[in-house]
Protein backbone atom coordinates (compact mmCIF):
# COMPACT_ATOMS: atom_id res chain seq x y z
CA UNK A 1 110.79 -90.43 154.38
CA UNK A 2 109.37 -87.35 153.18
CA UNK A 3 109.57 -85.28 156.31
CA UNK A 4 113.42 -86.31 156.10
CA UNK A 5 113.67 -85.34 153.09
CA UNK A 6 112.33 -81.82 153.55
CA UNK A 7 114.53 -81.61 156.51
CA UNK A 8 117.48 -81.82 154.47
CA UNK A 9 116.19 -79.25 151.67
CA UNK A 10 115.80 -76.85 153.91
CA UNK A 11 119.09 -77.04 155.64
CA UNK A 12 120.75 -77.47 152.17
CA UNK A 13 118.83 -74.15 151.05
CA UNK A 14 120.59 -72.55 154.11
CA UNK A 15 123.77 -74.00 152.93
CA UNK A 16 123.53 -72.14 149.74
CA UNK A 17 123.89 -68.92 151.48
CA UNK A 18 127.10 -69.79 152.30
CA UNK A 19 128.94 -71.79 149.62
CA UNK A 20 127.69 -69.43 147.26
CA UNK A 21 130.55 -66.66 148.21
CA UNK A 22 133.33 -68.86 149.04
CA UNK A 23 133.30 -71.95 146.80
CA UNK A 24 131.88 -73.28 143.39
CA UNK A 25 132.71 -77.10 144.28
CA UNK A 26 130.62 -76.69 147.50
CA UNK A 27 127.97 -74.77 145.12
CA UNK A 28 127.83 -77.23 142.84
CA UNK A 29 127.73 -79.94 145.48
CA UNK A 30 124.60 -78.39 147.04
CA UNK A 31 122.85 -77.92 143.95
CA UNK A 32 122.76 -81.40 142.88
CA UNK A 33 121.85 -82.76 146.57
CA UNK A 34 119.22 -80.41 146.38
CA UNK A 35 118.19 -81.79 142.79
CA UNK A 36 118.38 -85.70 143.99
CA UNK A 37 116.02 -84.17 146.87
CA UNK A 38 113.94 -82.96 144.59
CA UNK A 39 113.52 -86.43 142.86
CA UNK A 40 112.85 -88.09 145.83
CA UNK A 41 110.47 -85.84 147.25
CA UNK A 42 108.45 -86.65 143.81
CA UNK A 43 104.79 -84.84 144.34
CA UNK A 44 105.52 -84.30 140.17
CA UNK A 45 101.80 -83.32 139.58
CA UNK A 46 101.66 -80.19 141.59
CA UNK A 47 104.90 -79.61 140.77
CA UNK A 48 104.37 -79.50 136.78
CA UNK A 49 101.17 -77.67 137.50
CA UNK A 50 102.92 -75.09 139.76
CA UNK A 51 105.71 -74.81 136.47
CA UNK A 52 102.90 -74.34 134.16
CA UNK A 53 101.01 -71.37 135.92
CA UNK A 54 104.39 -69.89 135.79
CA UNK A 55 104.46 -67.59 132.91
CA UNK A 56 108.09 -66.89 133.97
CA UNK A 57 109.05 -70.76 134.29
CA UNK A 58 107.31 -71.22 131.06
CA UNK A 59 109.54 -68.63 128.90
CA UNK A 60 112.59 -70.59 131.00
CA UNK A 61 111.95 -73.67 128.92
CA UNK A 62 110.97 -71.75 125.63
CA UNK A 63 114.16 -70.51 125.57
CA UNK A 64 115.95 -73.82 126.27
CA UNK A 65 114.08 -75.29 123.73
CA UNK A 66 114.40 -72.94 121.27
CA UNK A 67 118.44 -73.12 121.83
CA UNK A 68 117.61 -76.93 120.78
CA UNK A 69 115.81 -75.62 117.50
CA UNK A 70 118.74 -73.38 116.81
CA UNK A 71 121.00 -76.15 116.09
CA UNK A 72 119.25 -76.27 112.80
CA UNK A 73 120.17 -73.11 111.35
CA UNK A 74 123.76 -71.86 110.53
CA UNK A 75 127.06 -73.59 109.64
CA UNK A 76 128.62 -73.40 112.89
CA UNK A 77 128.02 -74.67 116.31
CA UNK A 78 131.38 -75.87 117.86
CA UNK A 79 130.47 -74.12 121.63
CA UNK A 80 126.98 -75.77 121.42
CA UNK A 81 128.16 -77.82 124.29
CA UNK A 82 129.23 -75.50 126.23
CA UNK A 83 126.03 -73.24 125.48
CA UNK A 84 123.62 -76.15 126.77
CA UNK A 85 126.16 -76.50 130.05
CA UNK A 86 125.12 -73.00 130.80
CA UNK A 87 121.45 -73.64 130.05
CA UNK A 88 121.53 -76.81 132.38
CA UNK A 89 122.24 -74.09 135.05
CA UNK A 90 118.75 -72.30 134.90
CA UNK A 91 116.75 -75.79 135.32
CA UNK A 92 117.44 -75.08 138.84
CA UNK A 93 115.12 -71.94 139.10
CA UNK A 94 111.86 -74.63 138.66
CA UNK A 95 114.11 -76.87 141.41
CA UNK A 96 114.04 -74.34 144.14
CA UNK A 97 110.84 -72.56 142.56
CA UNK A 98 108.65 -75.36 143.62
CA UNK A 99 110.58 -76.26 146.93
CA UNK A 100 108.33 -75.69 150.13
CA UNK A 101 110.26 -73.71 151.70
CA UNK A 102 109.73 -72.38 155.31
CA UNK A 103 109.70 -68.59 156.20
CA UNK A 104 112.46 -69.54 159.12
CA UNK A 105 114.31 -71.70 156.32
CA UNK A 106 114.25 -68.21 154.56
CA UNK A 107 115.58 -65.94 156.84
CA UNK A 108 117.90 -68.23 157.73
CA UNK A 109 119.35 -68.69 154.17
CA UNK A 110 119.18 -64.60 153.95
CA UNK A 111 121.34 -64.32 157.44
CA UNK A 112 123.72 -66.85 156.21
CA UNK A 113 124.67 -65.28 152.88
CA UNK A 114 124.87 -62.16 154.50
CA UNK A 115 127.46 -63.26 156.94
CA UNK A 116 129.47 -65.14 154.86
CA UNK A 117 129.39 -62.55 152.22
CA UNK A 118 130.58 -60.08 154.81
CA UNK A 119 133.47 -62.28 156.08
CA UNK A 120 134.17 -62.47 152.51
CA UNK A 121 134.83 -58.68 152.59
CA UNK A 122 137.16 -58.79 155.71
CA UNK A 123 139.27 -61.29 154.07
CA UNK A 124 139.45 -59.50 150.55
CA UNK A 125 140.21 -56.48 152.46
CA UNK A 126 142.89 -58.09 154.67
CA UNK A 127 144.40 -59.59 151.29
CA UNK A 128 144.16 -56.03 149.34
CA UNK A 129 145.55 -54.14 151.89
CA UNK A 130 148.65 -57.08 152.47
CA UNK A 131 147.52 -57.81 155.91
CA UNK A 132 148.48 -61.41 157.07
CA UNK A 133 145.38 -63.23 158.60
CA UNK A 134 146.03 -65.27 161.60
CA UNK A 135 144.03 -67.67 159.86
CA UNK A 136 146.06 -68.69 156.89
CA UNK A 137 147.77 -71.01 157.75
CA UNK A 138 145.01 -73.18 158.48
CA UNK A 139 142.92 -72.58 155.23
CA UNK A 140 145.20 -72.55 152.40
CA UNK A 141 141.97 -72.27 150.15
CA UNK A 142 142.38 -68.48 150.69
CA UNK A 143 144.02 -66.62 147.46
CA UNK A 144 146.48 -64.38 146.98
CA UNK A 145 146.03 -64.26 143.11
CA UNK A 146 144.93 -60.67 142.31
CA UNK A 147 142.05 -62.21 140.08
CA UNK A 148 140.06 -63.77 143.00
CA UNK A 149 139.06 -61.92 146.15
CA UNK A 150 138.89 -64.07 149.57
CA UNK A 151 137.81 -67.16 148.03
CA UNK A 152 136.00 -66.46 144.24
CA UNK A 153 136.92 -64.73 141.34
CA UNK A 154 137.00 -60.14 142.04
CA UNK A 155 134.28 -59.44 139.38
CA UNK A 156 131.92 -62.09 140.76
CA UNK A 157 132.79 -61.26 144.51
CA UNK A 158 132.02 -57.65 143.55
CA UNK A 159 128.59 -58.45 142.16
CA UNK A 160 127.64 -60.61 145.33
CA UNK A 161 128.85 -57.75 147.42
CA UNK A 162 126.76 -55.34 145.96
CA UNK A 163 123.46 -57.32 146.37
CA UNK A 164 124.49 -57.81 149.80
CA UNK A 165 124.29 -54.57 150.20
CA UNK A 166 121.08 -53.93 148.65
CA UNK A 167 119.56 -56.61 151.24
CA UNK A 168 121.06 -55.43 153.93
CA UNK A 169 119.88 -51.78 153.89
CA UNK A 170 116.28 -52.72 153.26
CA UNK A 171 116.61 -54.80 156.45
CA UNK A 172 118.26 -52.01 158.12
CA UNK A 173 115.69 -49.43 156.97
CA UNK A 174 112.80 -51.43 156.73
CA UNK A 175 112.38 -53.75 159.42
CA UNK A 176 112.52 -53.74 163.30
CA UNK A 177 115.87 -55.60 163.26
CA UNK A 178 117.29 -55.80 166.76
CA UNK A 179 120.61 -56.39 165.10
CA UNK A 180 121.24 -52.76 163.65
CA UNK A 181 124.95 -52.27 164.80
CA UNK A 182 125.39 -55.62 162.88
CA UNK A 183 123.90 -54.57 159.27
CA UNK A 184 125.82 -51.16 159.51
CA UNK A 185 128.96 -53.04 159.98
CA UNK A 186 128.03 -55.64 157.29
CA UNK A 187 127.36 -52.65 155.20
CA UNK A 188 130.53 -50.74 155.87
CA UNK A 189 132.57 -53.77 154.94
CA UNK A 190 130.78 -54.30 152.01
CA UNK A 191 131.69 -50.58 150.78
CA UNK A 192 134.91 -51.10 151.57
CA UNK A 193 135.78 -54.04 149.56
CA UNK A 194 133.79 -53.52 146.57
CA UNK A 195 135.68 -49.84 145.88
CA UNK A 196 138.93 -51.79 146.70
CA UNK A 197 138.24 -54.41 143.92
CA UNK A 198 138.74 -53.98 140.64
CA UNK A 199 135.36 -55.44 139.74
CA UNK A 200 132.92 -52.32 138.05
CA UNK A 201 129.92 -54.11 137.74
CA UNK A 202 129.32 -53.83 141.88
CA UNK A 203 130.09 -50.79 141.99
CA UNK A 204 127.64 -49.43 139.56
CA UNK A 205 124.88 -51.40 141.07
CA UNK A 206 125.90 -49.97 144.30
CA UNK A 207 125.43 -46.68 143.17
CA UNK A 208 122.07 -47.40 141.33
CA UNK A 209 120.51 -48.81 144.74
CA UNK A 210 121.71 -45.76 146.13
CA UNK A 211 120.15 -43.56 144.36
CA UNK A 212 117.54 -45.50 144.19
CA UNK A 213 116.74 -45.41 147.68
CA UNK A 214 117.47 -42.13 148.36
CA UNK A 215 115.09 -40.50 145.52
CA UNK A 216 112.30 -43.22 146.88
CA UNK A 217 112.77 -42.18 150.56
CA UNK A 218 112.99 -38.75 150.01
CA UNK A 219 110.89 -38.49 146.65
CA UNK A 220 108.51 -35.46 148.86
CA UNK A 221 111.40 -34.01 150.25
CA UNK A 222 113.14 -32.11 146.95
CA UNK A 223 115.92 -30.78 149.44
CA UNK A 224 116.24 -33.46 151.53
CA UNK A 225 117.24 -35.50 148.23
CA UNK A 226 119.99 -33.94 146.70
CA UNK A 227 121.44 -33.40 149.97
CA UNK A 228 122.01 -36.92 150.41
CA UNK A 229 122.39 -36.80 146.23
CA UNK A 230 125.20 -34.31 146.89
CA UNK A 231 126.88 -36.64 149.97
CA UNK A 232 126.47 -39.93 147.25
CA UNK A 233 128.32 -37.62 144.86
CA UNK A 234 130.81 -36.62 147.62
CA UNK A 235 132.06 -40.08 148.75
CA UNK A 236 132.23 -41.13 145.39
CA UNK A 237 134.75 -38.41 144.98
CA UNK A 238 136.91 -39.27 148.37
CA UNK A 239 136.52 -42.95 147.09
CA UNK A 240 138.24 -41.72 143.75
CA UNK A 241 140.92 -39.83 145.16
CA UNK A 242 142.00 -41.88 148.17
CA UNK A 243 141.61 -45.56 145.93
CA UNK A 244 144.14 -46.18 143.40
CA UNK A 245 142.44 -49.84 142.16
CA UNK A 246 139.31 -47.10 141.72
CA UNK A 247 140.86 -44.28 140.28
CA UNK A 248 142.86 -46.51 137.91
CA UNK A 249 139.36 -48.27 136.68
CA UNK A 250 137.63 -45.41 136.24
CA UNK A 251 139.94 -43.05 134.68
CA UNK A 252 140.41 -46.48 132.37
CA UNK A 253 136.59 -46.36 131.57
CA UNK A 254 136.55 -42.93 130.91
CA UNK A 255 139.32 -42.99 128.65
CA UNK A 256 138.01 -45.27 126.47
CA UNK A 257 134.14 -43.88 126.16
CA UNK A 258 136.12 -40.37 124.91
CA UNK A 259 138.27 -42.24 122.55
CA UNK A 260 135.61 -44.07 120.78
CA UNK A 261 136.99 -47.48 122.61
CA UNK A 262 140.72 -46.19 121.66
CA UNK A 263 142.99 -47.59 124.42
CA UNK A 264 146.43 -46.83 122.92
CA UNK A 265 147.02 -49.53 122.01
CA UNK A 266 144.24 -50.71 119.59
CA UNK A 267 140.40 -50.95 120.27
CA UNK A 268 139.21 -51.93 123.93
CA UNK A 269 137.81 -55.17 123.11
CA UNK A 270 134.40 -54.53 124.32
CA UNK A 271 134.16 -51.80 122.17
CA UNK A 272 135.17 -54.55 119.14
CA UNK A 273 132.57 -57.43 120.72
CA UNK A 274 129.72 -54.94 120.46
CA UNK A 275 130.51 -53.44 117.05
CA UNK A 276 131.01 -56.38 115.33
CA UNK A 277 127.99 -58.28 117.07
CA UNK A 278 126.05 -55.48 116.12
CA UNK A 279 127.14 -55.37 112.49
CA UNK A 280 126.38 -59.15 112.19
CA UNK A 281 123.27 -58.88 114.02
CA UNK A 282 121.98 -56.64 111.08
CA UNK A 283 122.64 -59.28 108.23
CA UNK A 284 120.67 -61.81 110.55
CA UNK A 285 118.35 -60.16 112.84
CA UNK A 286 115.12 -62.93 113.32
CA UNK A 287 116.84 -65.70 113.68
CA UNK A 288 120.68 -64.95 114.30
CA UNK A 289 123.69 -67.98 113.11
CA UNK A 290 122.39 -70.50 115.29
CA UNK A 291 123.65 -72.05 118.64
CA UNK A 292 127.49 -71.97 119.56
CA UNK A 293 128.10 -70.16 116.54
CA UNK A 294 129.33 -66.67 118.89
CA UNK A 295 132.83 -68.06 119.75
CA UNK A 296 134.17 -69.21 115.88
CA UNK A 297 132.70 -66.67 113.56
CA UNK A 298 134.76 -63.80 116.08
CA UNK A 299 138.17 -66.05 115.50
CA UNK A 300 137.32 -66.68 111.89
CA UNK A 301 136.26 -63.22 111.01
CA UNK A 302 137.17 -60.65 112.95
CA UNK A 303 141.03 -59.28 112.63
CA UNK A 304 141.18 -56.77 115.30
CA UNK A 305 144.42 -57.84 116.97
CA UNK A 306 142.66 -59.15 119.74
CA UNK A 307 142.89 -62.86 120.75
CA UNK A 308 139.25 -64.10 120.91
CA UNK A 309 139.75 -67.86 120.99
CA UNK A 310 139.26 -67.35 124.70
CA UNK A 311 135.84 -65.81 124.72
CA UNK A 312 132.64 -68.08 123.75
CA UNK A 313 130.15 -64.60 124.31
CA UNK A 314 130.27 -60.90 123.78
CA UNK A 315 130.08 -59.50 127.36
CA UNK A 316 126.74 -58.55 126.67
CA UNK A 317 123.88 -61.27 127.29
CA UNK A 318 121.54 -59.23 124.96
CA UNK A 319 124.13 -59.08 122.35
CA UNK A 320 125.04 -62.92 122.74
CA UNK A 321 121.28 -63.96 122.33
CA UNK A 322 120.32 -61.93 119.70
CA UNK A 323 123.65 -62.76 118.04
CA UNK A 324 122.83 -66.83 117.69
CA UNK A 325 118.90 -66.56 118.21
CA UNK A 326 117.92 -63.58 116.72
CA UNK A 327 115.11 -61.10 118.18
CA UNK A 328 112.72 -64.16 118.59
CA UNK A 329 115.24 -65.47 121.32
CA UNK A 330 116.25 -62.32 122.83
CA UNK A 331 112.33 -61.42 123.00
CA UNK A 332 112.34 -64.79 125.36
CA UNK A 333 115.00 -63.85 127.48
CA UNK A 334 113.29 -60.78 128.04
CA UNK A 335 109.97 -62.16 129.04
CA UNK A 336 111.73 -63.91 131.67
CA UNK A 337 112.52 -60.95 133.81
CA UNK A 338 109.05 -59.12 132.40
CA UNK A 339 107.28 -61.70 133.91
CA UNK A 340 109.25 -62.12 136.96
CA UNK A 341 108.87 -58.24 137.39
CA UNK A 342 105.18 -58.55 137.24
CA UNK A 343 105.61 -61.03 139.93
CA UNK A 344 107.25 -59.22 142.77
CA UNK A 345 105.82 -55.69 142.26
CA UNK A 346 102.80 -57.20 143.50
CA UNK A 347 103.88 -58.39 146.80
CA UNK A 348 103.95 -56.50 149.70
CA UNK A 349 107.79 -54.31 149.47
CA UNK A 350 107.27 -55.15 145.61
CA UNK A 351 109.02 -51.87 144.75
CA UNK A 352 112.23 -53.06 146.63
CA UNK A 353 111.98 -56.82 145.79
CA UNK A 354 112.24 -55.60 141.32
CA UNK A 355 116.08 -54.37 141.83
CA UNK A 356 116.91 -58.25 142.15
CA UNK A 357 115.86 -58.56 138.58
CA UNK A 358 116.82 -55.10 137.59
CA UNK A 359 119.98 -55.16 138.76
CA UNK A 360 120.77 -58.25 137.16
CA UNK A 361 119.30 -56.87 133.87
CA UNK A 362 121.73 -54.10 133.87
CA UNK A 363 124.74 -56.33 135.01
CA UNK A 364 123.68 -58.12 131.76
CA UNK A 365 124.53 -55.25 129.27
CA UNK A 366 128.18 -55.87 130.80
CA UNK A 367 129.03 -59.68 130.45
CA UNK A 368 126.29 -62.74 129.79
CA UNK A 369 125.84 -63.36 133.81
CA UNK A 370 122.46 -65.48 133.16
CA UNK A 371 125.37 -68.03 132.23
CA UNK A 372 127.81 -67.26 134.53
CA UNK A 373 127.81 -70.18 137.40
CA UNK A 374 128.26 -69.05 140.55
CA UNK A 375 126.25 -65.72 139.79
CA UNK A 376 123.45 -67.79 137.92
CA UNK A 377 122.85 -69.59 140.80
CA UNK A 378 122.85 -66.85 143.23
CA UNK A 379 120.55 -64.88 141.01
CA UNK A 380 118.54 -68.06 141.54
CA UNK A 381 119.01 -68.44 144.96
CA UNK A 382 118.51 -64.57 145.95
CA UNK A 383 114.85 -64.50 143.56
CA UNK A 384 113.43 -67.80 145.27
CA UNK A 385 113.84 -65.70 148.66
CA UNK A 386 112.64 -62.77 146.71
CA UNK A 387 109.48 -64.14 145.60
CA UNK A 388 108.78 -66.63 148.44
CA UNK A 389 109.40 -64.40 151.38
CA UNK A 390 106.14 -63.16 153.55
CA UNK A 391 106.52 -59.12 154.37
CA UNK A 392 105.60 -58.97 158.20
């Protein structure tokens, strides 16, 4: 029974790789086989014990628990429900934290993401550039809505891109793959759908793994560096003037940062979200308004002509933690990546394996992605390879 059972996790770990760029059903479908596996498997002893020695595990359930505690302070707590939804979500990091996982079952869930997130990209750029696929009329679950690219939603598809991309060139660079021509084509494709998506947030992490690994490869060579600092600069610049979706974003951006968050029309409402939450933050700092309060003091209080009955955070994870569990519960969220930090820059490649965390630290500061689905999970999914894989 139990060797069955492992089968199965395994293969369903594989699976992962690919429902988590093309569908949140099949996502969500996965995660709870893998949790009923889990069950079944029991082995709860090592398993607790594994949990426990986990400083990072440990500050998981702090901070769930301390959510719980925060329904007893404030007058408001109508999204509580949807706030513990969210939090259900990062019970799965202990689920595939403690998995067994084998090093082929690893590579193989790397591999598949990778190629689905790269056919991903041929069919977003097939749909942005109004190209008919011989192929749709035998999957109808392929969108034409301008919000979703290929098959999820263009700022989440953007995200997954970019950490594609970040995978794929440490293969590329990093280890004797015989399948070179392969990651350079993944990576092209990659390139070429995140800058013609309207999603930001991949595209800035693009750029910081970029120059990331071009100062660390070339951190003796001064010259060497800008050059390729110079060509980063340079395509940037052909990107900008030969992508309208681009241009249009980040002459948007810009606009805004020298207008004080002036669009025109009113204040961008990001600009609002973090004003406000900061203003608030200051009357309660330690312990913030309590759980689910985020969503109704914004429609109650704040009369900046924007609609906010739609938004249950700030955009900013930091921002939305601090704002209903003060600097006690931000401090928690933070200890989760400190300690997960500490955990990778240990291994072997431990300097490339932190810009999973790091990146999704800054991607933070622009929306609350720790309680995002599909991206919470892949966060999930991309650290347990992170921190289980063996450098050759």
């Amino acid at each position: 029974m139990s060797k069955i059972v492992n089968k199965i996790q395994q293969l369903a770990f594989i699976l992962l790789g690919v429902t988590i760029p093309t569908t949140i059903a099949g996502t969500n479908m996965i995660i709870g086989l893998l949790a009923l596996l889990w069950i079944l498997e029991g082995n709860f002893k090592n398993k607790f014990n594994f949990i426990k020695s986990s400083k990072w595990m440990i500050s998981i359930f702090a901070l769930i628990a301390f959510y719980g505690l925060g329904m007893l302070w404030g007058d408001i707590h109508l999204n509580a429900d949807w706030q513990f939804q969210r939090l259900a979500l990062l019970l799965v990091f202990p689920v595939l934290g403690t998995m067994n996982l084998k090093q082929e079952t690893i590579r193989n869930g790397v591999v598949a993401f990778l190629i689905t997130t790269f056919i991903s990209a041929i069919v977003s750029i097939a749909i942005n550039n109004n190209i008919i696929l011989p192929i749709d009329e035998y999957f109808s679950f392929i969108n034409y809505d301008w919000r979703i690219s290929a098959f999820i939603k263009y700022n989440y598809h953007n995200v997954l891109l970019s950490l594609a991309f970040t995978i794929s060139l440490y293969i590329l660079i990093e280890k004797k793959s015989k399948y070179k021509v392969a990651l350079v084509l993944f990576i092209i494709a990659y390139l070429i759908s995140i800058f013609t998506e309207r999603g930001r947030a991949g595209q800035v992490i693009f750029n910081l793994s970029a120059i990331f690994h071009i100062v660390y490869y070339n951190r003796k060579h001064l010259l060497k560096m800008l050059a390729f600092l110079i060509l980063l600069f340079s395509f940037q610049f052909i990107v900008y003037k030969t992508t309208k979706v681009y241009k249009n974003r980040f002459d948007a951006v810009s606009n805004i940062i020298k207008n004080n968050g002036d669009r025109g029309k009113g204040k961008d409402i990001r600009y609002v979200f973090v004003k406000e939450s900061l203003k608030r933050i200051k009357q309660k700092p330690i312990l913030g308004y309590g759980t689910g309060s985020f969503g109704t003091i914004f429609i109650d209080e704040v009369k900046s002509g924007h609609k906010f009955y739609s938004h249950t955070t700030p955009h900013n994870q930091y921002l939305f933690v601090w704002f209903e569990l003060g600097i006690l519960g931000l401090l928690l969220l933070l200890s989760i990546f400190y300690s997960q930090i500490k955990e990778l820059i240990v291994k072997k490649d431990g300097i490339h394996r932190v810009l999973l965390p790091l990146s999704f630290m800054f991607l933070m500061l622009v929306d609350s992605y720790f309680f995002i689905f599909i991206l919470t999970i892949a966060y999930i999914f991309l650290y347990t390879i992170y921190s289980s894989y063996e450098s050759e």
